[in-house]
N, C-alpha and C. Protein backbone atom coordinates (compact mmCIF):
# COMPACT_ATOMS: atom_id res chain seq x y z
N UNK A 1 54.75 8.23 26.32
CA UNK A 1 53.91 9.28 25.78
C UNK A 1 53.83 10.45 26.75
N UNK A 2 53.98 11.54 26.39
CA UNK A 2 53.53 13.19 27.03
C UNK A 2 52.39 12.81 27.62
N UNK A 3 51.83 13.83 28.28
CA UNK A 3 50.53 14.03 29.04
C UNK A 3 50.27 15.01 28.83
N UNK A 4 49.30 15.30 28.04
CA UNK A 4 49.23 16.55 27.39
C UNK A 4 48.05 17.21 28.72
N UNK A 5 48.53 19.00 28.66
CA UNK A 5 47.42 19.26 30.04
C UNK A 5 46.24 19.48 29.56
N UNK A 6 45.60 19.99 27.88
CA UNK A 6 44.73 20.03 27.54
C UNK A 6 43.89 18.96 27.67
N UNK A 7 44.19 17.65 27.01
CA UNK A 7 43.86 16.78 27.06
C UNK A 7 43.54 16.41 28.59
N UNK A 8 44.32 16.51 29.27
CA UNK A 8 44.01 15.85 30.94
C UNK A 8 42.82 16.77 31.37
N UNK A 9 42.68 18.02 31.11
CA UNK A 9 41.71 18.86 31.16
C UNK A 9 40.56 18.29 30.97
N UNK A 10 40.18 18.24 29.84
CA UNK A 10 39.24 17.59 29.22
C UNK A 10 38.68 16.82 29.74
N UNK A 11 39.53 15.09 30.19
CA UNK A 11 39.37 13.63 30.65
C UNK A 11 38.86 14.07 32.02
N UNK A 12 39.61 15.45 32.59
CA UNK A 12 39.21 15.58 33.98
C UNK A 12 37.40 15.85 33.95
N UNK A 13 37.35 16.94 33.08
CA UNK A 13 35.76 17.25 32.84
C UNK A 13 34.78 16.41 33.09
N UNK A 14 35.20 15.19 31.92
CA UNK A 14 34.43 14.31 31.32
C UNK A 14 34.04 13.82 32.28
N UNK A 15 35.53 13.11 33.18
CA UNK A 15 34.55 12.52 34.55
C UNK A 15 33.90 12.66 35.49
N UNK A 16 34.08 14.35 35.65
CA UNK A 16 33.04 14.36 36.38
C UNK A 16 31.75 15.12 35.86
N UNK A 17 31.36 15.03 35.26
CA UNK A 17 30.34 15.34 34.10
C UNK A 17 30.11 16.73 34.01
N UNK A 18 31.31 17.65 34.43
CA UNK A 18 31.21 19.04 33.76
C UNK A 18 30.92 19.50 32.26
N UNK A 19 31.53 18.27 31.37
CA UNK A 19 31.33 18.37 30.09
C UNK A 19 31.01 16.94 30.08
N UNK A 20 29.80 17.22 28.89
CA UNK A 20 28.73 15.73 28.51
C UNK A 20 29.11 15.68 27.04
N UNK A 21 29.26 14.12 26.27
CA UNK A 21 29.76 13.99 25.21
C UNK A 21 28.60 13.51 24.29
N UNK A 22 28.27 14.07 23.47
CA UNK A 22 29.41 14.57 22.35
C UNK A 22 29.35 16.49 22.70
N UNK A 23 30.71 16.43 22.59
CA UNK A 23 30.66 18.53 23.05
C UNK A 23 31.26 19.21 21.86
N UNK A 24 30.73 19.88 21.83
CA UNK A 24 31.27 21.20 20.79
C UNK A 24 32.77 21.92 21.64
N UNK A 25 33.02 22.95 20.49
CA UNK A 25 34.18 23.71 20.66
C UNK A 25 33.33 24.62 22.10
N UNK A 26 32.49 24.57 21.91
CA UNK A 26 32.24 26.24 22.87
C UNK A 26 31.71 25.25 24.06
N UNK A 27 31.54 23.95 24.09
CA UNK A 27 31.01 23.02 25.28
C UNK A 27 32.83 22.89 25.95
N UNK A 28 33.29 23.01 25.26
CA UNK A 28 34.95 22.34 25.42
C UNK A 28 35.74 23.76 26.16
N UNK A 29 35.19 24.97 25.19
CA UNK A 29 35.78 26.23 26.21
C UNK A 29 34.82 26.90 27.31
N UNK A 30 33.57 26.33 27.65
CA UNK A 30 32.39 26.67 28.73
C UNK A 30 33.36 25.48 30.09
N UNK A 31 33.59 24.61 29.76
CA UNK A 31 33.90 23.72 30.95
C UNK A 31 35.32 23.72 31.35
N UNK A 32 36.20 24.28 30.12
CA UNK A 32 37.81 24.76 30.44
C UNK A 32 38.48 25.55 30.27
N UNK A 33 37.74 26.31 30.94
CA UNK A 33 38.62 28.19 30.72
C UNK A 33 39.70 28.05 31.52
N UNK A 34 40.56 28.74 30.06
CA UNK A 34 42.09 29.51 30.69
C UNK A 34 43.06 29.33 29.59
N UNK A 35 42.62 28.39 28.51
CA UNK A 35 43.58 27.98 27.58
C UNK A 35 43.48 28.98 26.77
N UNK A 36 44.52 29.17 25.77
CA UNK A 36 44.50 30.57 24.81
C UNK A 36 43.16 30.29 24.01
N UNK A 37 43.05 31.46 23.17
CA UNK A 37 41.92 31.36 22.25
C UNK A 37 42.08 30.03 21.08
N UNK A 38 43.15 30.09 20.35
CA UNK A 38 43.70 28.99 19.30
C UNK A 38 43.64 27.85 19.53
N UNK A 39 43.26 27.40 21.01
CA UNK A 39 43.53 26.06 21.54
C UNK A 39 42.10 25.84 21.37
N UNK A 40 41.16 26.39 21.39
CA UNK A 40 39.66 25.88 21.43
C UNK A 40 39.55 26.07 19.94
N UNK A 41 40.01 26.88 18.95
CA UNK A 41 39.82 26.64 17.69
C UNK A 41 40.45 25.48 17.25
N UNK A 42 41.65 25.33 17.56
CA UNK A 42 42.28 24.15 17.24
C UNK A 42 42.38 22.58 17.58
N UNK A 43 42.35 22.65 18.75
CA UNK A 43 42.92 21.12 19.30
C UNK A 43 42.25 20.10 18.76
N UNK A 44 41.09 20.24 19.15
CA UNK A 44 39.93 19.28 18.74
C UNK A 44 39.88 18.58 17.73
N UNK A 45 40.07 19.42 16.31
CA UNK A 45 39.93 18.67 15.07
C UNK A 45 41.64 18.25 15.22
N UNK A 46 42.44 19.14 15.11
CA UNK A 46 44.17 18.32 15.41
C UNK A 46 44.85 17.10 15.79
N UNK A 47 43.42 17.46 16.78
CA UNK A 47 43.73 15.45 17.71
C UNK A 47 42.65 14.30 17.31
N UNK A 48 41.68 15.03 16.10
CA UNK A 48 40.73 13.53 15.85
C UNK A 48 41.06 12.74 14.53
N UNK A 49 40.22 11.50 14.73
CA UNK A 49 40.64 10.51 14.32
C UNK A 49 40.49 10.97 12.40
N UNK A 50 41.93 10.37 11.80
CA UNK A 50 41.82 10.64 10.76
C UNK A 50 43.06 12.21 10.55
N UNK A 51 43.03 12.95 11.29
CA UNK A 51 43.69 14.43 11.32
C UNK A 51 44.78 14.16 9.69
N UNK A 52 44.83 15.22 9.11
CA UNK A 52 45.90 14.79 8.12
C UNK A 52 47.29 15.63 7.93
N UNK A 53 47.51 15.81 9.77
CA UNK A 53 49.15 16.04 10.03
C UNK A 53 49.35 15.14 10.99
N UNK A 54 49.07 13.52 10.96
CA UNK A 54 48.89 12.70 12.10
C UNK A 54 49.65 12.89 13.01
N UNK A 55 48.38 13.52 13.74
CA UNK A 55 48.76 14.01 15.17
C UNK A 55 48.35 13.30 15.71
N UNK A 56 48.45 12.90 17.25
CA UNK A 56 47.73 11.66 18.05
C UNK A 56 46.16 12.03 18.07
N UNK A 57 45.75 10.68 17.79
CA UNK A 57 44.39 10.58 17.60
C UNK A 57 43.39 10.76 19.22
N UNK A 58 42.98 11.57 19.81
CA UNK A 58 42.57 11.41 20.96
C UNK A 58 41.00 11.41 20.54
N UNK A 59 40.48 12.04 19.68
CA UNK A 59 38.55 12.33 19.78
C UNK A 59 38.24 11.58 18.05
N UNK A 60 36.66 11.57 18.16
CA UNK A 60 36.16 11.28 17.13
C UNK A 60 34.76 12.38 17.00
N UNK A 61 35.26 12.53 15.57
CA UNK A 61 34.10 13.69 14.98
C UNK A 61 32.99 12.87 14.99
N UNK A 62 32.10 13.24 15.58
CA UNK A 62 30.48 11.98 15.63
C UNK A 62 29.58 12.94 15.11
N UNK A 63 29.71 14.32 14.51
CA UNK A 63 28.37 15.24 13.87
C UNK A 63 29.22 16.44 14.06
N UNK A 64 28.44 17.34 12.99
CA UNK A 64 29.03 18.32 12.72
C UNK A 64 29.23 19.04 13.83
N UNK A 65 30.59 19.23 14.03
CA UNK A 65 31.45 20.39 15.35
C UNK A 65 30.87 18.92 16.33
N UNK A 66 30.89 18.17 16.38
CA UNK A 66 30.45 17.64 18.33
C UNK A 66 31.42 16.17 18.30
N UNK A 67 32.14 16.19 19.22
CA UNK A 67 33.32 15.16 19.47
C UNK A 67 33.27 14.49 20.62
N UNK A 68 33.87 13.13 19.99
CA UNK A 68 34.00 12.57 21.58
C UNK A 68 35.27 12.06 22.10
N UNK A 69 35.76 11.73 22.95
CA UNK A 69 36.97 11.27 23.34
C UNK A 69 37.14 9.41 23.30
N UNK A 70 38.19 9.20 22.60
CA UNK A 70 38.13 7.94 21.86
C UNK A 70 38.42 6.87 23.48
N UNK A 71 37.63 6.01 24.01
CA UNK A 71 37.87 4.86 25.01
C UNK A 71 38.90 4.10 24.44
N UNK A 72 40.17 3.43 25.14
CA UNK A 72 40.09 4.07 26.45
C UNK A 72 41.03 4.98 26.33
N UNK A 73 41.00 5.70 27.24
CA UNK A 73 41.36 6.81 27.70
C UNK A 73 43.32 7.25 27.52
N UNK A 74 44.19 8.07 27.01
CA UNK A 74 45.15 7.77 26.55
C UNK A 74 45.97 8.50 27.80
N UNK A 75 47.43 8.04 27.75
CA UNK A 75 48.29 8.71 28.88
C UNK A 75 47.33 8.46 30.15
N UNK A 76 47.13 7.09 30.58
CA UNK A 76 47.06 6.44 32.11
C UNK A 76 45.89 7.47 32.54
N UNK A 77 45.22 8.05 31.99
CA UNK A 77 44.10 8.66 32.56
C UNK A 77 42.99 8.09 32.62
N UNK A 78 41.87 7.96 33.74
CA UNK A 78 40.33 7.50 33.76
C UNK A 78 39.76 8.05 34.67
């Protein structure tokens, strides 16, 4: 499997509690600036569970806009 850098982004956050879960789109671009604009509109729902261009499943929609990252952790990351 790839290692996606968004994703490693993210996992990096999470652990060290820059970003607290469940996070929104704007919790997701407050803790990881630099990615284009489309990537914070996009990724999130792209990669959760269910997506219907099955894309790899990395998050789960838990309430409206707020996601979490599915345990454990994918591509050797923790």
């Amino acid at each position: 499997m790839r290692r996606h850098a968004v994703y490693s982004r993210i996992v990096y956050e999470i652990n060290n509690a820059t970003l607290k879960e469940p996070f929104t789109v704007a919790d997701f671009q407050n803790a990881c600036p630099g990615f284009g604009r489309g990537t914070y509109r996009v990724f999130l729902y792209k990669h959760r569970i269910g997506n219907p261009g099955n894309s790899t499943e990395l998050f789960e929609l838990v309430g409206a806009g707020k996601f979490k990252v599915i345990r454990p952790f994918k591509y050797d990351l923790s």
